[in-house]
Protein backbone atom coordinates (compact mmCIF):
# COMPACT_ATOMS: atom_id res chain seq x y z
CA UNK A 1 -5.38 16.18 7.80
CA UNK A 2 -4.69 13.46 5.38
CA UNK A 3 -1.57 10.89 6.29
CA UNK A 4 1.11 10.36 3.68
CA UNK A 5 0.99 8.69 0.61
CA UNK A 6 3.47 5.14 0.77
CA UNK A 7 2.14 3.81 -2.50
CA UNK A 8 0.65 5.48 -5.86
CA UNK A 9 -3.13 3.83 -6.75
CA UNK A 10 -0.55 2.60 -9.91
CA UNK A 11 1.87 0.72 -7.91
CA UNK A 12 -1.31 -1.25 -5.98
CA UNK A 13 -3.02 -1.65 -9.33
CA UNK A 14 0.12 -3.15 -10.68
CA UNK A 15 0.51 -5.45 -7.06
CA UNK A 16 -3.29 -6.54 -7.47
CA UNK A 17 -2.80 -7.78 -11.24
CA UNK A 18 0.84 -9.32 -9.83
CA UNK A 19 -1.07 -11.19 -7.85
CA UNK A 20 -4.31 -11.90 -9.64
CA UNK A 21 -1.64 -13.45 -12.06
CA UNK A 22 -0.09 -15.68 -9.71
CA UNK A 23 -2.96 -17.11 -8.52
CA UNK A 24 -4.97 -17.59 -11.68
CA UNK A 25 -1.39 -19.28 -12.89
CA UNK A 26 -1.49 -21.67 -9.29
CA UNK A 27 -5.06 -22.69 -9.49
CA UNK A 28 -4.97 -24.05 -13.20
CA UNK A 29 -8.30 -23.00 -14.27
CA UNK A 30 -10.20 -23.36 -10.99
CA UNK A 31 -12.14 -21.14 -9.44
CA UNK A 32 -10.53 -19.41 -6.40
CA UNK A 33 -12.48 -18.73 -2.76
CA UNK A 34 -11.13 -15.38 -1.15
CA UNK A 35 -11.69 -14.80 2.18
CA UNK A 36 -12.07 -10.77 2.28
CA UNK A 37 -11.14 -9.37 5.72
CA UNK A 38 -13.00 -6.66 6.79
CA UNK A 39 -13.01 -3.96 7.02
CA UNK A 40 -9.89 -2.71 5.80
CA UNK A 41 -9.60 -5.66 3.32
CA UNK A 42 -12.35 -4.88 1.39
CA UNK A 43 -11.12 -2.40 -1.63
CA UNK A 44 -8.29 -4.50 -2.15
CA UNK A 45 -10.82 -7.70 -1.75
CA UNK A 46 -12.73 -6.43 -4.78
CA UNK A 47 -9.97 -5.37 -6.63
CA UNK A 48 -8.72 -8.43 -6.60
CA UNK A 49 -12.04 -10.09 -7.92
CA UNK A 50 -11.94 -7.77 -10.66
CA UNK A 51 -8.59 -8.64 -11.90
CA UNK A 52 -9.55 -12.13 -11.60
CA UNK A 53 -10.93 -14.02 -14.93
CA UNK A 54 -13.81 -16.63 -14.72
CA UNK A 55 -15.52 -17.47 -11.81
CA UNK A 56 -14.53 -15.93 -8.43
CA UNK A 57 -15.97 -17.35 -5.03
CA UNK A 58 -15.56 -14.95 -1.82
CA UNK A 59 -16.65 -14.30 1.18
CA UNK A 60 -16.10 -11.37 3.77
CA UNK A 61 -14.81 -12.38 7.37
CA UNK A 62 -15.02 -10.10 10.68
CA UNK A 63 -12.26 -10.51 13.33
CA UNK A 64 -12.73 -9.01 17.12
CA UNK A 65 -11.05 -9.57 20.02
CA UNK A 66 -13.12 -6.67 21.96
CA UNK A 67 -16.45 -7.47 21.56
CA UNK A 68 -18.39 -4.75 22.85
CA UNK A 69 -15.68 -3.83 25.63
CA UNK A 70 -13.46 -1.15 25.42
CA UNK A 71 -10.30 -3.42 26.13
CA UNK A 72 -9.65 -6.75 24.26
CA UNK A 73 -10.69 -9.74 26.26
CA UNK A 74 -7.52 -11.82 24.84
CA UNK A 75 -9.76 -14.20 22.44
CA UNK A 76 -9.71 -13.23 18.99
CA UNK A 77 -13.36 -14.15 17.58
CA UNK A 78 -13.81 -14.99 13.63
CA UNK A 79 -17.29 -14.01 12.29
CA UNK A 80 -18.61 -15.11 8.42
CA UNK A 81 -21.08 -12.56 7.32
């Protein structure tokens, strides 16, 4: 059963160009680094690099605190893929 609907794929697309906007007017023609969370970060991720002009430099970073374990071990572990 699908969950409710909090935002219309127009208000987001409107939110991601927001914010494309702001950061293309912050960084003053350089090239911005996004770190791109996964996994739920990733549509919005490359959303975001489309909306932004030029050159766009990202990378997608895993976050874990259970490891294999079925409870988490307290220690939240960062991996770069």
């Amino acid at each position: 059963m699908p969950g409710k609907i909090l935002y219309s794929s127009a208000k987001i697309a409107g939110a991601v160009h927001d914010l494309a906007g702001a950061i293309t007017e912050r960084l003053d023609g350089l090239a911005p680094t996004l770190l791109i969370m996964l996994k739920g970060g990733a549509r919005l991720g490359c959303d975001l690099i489309r909306a932004l002009p030029g050159e766009v430099n990202y990378d997608f970073v895993g976050v874990s605190s259970y490891g294999k374990e079925l409870s988490s071990s307290g220690t939240v572990d960062f991996y770069l893929y």
